[in-house]
Every structure is written in structure tokens, then in C-alpha cells.
PDB file of N, CA and C in Angstrom:
ATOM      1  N   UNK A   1     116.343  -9.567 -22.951  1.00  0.00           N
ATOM      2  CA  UNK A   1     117.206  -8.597 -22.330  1.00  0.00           C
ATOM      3  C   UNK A   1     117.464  -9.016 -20.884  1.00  0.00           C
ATOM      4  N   UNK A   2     118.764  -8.636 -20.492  1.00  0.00           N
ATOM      5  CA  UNK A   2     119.158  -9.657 -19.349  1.00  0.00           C
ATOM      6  C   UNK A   2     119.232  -8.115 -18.162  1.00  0.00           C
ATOM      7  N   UNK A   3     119.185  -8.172 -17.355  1.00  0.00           N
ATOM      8  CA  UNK A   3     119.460  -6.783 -16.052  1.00  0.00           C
ATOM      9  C   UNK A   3     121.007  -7.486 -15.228  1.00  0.00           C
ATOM     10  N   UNK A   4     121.805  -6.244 -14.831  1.00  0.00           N
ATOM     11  CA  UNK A   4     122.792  -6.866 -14.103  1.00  0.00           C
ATOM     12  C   UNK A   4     122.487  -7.197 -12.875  1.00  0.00           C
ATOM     13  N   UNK A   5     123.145  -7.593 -12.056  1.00  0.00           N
ATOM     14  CA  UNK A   5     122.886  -7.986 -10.746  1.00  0.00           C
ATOM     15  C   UNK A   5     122.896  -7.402  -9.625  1.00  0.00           C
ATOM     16  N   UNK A   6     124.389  -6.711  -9.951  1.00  0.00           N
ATOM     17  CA  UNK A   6     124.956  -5.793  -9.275  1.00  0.00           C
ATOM     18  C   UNK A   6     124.307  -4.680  -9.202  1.00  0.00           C
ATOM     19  N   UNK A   7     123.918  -4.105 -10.237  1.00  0.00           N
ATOM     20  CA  UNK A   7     123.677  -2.763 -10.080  1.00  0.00           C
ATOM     21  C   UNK A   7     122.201  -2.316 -10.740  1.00  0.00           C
ATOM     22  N   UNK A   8     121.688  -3.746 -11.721  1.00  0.00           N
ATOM     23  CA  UNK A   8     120.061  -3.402 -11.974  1.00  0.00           C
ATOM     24  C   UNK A   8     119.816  -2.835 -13.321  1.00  0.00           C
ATOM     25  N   UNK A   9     121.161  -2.298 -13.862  1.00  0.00           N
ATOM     26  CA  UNK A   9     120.891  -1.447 -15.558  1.00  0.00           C
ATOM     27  C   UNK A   9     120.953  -2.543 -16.087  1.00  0.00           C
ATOM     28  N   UNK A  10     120.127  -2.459 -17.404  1.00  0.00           N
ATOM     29  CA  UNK A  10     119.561  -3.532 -18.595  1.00  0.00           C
ATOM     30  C   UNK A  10     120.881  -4.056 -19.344  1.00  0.00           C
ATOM     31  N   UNK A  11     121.152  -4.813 -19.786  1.00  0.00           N
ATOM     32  CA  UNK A  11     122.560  -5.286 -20.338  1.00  0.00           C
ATOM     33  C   UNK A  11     121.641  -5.081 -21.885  1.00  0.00           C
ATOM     34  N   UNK A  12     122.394  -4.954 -23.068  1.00  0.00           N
ATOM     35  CA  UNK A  12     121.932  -5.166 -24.286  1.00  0.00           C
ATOM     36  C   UNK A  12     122.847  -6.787 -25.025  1.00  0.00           C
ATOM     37  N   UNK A  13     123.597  -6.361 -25.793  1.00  0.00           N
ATOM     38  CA  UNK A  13     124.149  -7.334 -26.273  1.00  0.00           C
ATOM     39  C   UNK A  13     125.547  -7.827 -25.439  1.00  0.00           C
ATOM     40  N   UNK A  14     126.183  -6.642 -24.918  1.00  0.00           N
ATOM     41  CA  UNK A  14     127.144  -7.231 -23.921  1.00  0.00           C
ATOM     42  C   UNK A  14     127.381  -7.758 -22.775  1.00  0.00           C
ATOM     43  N   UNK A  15     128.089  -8.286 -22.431  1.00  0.00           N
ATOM     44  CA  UNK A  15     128.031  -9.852 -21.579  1.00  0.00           C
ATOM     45  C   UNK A  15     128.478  -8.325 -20.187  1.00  0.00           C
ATOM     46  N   UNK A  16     129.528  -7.462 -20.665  1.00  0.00           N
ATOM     47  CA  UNK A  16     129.958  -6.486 -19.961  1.00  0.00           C
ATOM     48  C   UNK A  16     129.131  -5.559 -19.402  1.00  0.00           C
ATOM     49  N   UNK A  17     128.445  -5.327 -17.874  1.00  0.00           N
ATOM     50  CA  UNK A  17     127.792  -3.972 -17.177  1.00  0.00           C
ATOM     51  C   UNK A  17     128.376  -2.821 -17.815  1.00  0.00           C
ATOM     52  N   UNK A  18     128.194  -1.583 -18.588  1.00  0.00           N
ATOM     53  CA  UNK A  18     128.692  -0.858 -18.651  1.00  0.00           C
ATOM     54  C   UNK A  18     128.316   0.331 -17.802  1.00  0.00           C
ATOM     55  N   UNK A  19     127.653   0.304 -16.731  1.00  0.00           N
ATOM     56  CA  UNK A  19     127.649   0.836 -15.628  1.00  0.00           C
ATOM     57  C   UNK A  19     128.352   0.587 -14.447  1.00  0.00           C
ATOM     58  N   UNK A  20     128.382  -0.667 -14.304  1.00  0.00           N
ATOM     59  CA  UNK A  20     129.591  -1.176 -12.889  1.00  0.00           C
ATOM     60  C   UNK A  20     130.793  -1.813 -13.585  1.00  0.00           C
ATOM     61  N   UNK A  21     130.825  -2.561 -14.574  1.00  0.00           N
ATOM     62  CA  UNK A  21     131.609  -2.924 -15.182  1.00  0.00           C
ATOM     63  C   UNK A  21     131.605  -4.977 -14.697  1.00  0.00           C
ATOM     64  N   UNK A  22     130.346  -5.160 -14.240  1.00  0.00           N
ATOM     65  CA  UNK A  22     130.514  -6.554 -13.734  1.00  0.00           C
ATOM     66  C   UNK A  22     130.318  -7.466 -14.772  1.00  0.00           C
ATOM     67  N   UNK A  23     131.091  -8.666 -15.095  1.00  0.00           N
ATOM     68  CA  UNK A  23     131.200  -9.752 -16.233  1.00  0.00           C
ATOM     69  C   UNK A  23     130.260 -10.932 -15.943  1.00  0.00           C
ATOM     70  N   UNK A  24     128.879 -10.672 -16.656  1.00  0.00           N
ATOM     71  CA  UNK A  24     127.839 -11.810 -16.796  1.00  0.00           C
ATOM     72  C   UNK A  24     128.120 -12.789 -18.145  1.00  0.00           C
ATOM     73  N   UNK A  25     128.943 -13.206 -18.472  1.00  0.00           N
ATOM     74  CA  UNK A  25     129.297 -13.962 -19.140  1.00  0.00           C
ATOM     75  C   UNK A  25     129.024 -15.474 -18.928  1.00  0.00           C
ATOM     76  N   UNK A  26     129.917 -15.834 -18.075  1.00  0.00           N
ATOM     77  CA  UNK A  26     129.987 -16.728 -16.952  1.00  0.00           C
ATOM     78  C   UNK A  26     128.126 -17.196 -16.807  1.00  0.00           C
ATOM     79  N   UNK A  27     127.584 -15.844 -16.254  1.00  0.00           N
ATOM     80  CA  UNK A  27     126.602 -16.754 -15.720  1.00  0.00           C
ATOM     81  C   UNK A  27     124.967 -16.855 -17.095  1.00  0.00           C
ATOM     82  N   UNK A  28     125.441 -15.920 -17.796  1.00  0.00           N
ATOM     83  CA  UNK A  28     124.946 -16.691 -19.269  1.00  0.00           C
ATOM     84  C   UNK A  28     124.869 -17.684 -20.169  1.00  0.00           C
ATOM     85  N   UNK A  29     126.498 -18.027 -19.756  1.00  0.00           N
ATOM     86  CA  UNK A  29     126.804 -19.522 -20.199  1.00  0.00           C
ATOM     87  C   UNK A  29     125.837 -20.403 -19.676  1.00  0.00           C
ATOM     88  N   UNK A  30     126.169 -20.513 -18.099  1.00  0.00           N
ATOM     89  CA  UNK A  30     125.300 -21.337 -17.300  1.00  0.00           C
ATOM     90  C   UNK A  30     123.991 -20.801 -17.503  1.00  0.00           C
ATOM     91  N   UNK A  31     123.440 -20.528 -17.877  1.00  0.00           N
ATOM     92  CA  UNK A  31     121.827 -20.399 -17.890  1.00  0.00           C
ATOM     93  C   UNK A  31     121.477 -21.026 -19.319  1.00  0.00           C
ATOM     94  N   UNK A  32     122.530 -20.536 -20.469  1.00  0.00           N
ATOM     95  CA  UNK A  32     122.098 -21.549 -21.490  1.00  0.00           C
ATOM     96  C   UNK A  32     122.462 -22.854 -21.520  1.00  0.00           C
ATOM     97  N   UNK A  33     123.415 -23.103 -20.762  1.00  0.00           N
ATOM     98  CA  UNK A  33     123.393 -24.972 -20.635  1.00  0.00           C
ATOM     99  C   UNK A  33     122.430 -25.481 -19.736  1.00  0.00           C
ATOM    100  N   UNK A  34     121.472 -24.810 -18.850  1.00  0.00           N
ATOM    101  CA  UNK A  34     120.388 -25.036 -18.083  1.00  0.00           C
ATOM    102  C   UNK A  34     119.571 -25.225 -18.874  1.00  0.00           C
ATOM    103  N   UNK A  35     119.057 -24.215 -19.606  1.00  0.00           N
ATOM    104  CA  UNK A  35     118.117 -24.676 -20.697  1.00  0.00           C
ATOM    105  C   UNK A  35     118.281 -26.065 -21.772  1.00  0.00           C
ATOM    106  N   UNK A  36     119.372 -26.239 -22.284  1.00  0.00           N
ATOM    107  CA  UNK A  36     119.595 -27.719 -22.440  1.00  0.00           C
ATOM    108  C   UNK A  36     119.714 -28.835 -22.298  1.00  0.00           C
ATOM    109  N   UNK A  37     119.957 -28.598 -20.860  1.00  0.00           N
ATOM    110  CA  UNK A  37     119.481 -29.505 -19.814  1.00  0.00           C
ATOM    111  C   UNK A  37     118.214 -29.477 -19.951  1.00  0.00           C
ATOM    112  N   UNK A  38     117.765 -29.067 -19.676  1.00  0.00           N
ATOM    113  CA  UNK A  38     116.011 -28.439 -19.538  1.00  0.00           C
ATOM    114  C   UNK A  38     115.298 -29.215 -20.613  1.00  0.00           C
ATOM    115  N   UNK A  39     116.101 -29.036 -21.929  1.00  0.00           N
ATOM    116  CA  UNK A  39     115.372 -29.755 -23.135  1.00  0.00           C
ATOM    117  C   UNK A  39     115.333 -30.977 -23.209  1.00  0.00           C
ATOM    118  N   UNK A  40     116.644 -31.708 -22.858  1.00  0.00           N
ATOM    119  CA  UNK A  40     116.712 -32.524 -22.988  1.00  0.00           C
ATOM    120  C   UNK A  40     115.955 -33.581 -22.065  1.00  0.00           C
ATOM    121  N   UNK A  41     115.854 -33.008 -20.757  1.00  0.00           N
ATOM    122  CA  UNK A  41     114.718 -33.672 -19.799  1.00  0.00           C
ATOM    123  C   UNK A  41     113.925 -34.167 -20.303  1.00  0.00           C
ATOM    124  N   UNK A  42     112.940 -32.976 -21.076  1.00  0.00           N
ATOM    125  CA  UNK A  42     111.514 -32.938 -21.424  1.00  0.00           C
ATOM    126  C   UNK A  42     111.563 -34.099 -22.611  1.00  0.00           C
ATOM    127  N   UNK A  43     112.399 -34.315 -23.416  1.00  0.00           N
ATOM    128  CA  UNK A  43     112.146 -34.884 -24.676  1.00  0.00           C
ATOM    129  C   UNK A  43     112.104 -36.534 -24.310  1.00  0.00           C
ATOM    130  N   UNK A  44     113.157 -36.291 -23.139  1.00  0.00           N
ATOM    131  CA  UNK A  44     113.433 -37.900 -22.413  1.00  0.00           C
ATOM    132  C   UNK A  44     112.192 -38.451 -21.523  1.00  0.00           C
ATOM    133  N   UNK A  45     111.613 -37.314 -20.938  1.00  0.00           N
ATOM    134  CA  UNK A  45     110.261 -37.778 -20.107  1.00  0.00           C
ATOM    135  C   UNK A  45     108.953 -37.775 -21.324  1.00  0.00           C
ATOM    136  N   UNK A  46     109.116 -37.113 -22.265  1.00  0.00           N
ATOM    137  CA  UNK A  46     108.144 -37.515 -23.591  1.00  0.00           C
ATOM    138  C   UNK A  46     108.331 -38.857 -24.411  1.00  0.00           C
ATOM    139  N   UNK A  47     109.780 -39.439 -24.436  1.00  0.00           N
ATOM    140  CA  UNK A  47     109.794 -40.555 -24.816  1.00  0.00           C
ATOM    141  C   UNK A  47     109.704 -41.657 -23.671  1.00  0.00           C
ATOM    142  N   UNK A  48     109.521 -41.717 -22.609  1.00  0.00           N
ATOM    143  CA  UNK A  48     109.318 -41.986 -21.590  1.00  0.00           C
ATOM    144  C   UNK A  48     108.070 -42.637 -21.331  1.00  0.00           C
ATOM    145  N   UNK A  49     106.945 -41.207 -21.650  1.00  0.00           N
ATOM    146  CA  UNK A  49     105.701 -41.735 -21.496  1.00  0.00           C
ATOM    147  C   UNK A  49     105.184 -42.539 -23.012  1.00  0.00           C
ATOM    148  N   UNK A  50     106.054 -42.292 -23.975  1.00  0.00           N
ATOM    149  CA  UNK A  50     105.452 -43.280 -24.955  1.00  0.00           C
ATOM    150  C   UNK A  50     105.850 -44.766 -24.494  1.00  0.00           C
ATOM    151  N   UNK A  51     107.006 -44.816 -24.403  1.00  0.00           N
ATOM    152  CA  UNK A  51     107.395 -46.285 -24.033  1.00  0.00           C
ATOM    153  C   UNK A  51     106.473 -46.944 -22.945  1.00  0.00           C
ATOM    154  N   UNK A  52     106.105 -46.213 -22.100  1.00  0.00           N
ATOM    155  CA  UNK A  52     106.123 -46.890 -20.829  1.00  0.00           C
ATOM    156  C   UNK A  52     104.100 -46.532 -20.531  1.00  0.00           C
ATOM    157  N   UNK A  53     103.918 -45.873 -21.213  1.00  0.00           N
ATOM    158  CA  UNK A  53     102.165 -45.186 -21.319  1.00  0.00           C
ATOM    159  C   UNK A  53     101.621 -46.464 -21.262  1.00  0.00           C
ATOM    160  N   UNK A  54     101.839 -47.096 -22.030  1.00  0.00           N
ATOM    161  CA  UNK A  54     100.633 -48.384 -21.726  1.00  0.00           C
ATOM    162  C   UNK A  54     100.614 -48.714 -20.070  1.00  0.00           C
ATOM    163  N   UNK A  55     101.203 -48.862 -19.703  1.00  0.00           N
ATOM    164  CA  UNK A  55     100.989 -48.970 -18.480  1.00  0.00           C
ATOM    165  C   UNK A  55     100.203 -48.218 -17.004  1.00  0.00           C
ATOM    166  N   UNK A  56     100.178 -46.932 -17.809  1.00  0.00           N
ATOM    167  CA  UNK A  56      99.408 -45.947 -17.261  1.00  0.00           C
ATOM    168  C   UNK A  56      98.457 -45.593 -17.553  1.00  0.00           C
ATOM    169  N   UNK A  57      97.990 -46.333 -19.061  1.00  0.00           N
ATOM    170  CA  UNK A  57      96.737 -45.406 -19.664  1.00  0.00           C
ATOM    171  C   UNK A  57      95.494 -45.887 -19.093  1.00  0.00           C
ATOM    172  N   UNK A  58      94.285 -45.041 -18.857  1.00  0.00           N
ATOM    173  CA  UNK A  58      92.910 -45.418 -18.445  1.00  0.00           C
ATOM    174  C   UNK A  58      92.214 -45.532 -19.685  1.00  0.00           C
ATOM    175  N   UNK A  59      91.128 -45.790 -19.109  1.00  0.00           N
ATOM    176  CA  UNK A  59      90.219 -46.158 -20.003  1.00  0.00           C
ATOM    177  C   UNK A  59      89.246 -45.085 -20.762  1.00  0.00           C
ATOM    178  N   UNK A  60      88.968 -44.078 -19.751  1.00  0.00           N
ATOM    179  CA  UNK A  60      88.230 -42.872 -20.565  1.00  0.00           C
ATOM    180  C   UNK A  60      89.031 -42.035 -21.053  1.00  0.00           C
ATOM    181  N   UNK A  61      90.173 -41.683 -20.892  1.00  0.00           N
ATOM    182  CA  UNK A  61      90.642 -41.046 -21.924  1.00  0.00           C
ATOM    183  C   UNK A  61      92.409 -41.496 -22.037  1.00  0.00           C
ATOM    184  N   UNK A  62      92.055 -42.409 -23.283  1.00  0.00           N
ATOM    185  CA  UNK A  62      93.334 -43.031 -23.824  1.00  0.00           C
ATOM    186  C   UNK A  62      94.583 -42.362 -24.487  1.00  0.00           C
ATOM    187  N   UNK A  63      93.827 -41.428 -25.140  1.00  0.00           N
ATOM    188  CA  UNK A  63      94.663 -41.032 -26.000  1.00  0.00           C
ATOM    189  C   UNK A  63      95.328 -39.413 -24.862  1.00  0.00           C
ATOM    190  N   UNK A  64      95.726 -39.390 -24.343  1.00  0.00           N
ATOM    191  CA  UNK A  64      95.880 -37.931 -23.325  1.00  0.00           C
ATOM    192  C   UNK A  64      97.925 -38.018 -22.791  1.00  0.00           C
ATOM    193  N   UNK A  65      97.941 -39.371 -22.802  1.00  0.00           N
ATOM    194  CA  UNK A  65      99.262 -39.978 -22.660  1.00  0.00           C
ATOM    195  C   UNK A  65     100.152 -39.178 -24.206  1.00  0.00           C
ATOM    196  N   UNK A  66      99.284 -39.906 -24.958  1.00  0.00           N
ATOM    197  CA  UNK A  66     100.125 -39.393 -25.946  1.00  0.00           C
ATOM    198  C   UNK A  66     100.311 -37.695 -26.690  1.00  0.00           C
ATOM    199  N   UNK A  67      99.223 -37.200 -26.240  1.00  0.00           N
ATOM    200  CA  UNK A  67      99.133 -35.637 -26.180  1.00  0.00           C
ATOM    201  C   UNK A  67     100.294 -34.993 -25.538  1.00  0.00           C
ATOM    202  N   UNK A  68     100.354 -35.923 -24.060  1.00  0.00           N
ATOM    203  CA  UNK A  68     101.508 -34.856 -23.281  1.00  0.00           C
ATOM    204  C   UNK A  68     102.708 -35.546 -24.043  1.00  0.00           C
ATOM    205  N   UNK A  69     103.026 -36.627 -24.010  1.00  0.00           N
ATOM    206  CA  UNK A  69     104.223 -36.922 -24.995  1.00  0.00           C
ATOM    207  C   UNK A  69     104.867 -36.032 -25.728  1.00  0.00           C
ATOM    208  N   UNK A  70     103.814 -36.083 -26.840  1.00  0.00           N
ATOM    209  CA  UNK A  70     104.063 -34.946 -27.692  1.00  0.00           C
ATOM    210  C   UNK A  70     104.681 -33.670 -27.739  1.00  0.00           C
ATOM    211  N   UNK A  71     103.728 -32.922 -26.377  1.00  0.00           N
ATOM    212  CA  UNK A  71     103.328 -31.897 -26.324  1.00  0.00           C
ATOM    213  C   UNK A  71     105.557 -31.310 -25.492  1.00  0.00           C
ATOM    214  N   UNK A  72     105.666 -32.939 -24.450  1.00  0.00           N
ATOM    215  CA  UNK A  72     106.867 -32.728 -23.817  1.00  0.00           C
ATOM    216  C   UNK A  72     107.848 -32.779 -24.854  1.00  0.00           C
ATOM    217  N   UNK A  73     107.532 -33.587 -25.871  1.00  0.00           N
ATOM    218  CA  UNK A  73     108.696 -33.808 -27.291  1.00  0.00           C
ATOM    219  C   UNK A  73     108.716 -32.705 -27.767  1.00  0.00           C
ATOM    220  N   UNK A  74     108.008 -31.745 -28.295  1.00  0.00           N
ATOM    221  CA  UNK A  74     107.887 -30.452 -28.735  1.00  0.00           C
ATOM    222  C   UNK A  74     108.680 -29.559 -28.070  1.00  0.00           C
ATOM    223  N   UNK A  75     108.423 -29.689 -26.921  1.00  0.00           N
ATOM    224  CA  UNK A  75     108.570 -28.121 -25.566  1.00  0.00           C
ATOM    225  C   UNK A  75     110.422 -28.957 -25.391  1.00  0.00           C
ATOM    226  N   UNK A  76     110.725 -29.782 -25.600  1.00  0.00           N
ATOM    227  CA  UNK A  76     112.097 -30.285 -25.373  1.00  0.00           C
ATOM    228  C   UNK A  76     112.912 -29.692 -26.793  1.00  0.00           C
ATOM    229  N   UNK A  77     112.373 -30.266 -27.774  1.00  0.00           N
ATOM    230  CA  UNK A  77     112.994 -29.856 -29.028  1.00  0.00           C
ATOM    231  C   UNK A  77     113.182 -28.146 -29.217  1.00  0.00           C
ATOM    232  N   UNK A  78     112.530 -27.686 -28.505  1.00  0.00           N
ATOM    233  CA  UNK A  78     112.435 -26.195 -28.999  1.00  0.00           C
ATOM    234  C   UNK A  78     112.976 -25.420 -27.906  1.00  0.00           C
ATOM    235  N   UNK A  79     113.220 -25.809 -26.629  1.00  0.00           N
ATOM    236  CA  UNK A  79     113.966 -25.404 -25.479  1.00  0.00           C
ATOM    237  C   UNK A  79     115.774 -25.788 -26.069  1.00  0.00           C
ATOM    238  N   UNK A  80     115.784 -26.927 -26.830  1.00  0.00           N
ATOM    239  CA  UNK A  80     117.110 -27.738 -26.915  1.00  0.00           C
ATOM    240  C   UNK A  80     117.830 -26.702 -28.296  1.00  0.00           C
ATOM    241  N   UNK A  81     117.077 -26.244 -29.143  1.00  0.00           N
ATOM    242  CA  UNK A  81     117.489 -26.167 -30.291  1.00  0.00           C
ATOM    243  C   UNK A  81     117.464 -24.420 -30.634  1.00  0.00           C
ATOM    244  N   UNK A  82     116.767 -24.120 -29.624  1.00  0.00           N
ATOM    245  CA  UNK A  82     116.476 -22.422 -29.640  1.00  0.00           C
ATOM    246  C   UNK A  82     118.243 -22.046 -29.343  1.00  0.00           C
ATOM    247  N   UNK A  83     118.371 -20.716 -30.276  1.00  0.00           N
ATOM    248  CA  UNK A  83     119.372 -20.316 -29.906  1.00  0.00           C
ATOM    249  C   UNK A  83     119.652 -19.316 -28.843  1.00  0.00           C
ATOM    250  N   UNK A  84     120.125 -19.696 -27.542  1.00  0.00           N
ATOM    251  CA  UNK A  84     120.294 -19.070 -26.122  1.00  0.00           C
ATOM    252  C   UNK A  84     121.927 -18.672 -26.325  1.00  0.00           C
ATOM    253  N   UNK A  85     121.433 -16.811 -26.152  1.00  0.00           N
ATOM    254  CA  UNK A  85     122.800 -15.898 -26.211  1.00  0.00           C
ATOM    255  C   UNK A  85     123.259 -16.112 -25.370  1.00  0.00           C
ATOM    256  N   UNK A  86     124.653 -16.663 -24.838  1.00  0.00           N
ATOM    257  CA  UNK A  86     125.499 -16.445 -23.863  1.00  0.00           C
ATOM    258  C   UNK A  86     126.373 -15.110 -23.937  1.00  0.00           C
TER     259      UNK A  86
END
């Protein structure tokens, strides 16, 4: 649930304030292409550290590279693919 800006009442499904009458449309859009942005970061800095992990990995704990990988491949895929109401 999104609040208007202007005036603070809860928006439900419409993009329209029906208290002030101000149009958050616009900036719904932009917040869900932020988040796709957003996803797509994460999935790129998860394939990132696979490619490039050897180079970073220590010795006591090897496998931790590939945890966050993962963990960023996951949190990318599901930021990217979630459906965000504009």
C-alpha cells in the first residue's frame, strides 16, 4: 500500500489520490523500473563474484564467495521478476 505525498491518505489500487486528487502514476512507474534496475545489479554482481571469486577467495573459508553469489543471484531474480504495481 502506497500513501500520497501530498496529502498522506493511503492510496489502494488507484494510481489517483482520491482525497487531493494528485496522479502517482508517474512516480510508480519509476519506482518499479528502480527495482529492476535493482535486480538486475544484484544478479550481475552475483555473476561477478562467480567469475572473478577465485581471485578473492581465502583460505578458511572458501566456499562463502559462492554463498553470497547465490544468495545475490536469488535476491536479483526475485527483485527482477516480482510483479511491481505501477
Amino acid at each position: 500500500m502506497h500513501i500520497c505525498e501530498k496529502c498522506g491518505s493511503p492510496l489502494n489500487q488507484h494510481s489517483i489520490c482520491t482525497r487531493c486528487g494528485l496522479d502517482h502514476s508517474r512516480y510508480l512507474r519509476h519506482a518499479a523500473f528502480a527495482m529492476k534496475v535493482l535486480g538486475v545489479v544484484c544478479a550481475v554482481a552475483g555473476v561477478g563474484l562467480i567469475v572473478y571469486g577465485d581471485q578473492l577467495k581465502t583460505e578458511s573459508y572458501p566456499y562463502d564467495l559462492w554463498a553470497w553469489a547465490a544468495l545475490l543471484i536469488v535476491i536479483g531474480g526475485v527483485t527482477f521478476y516480482r510483479k511491481w504495481k505501477p
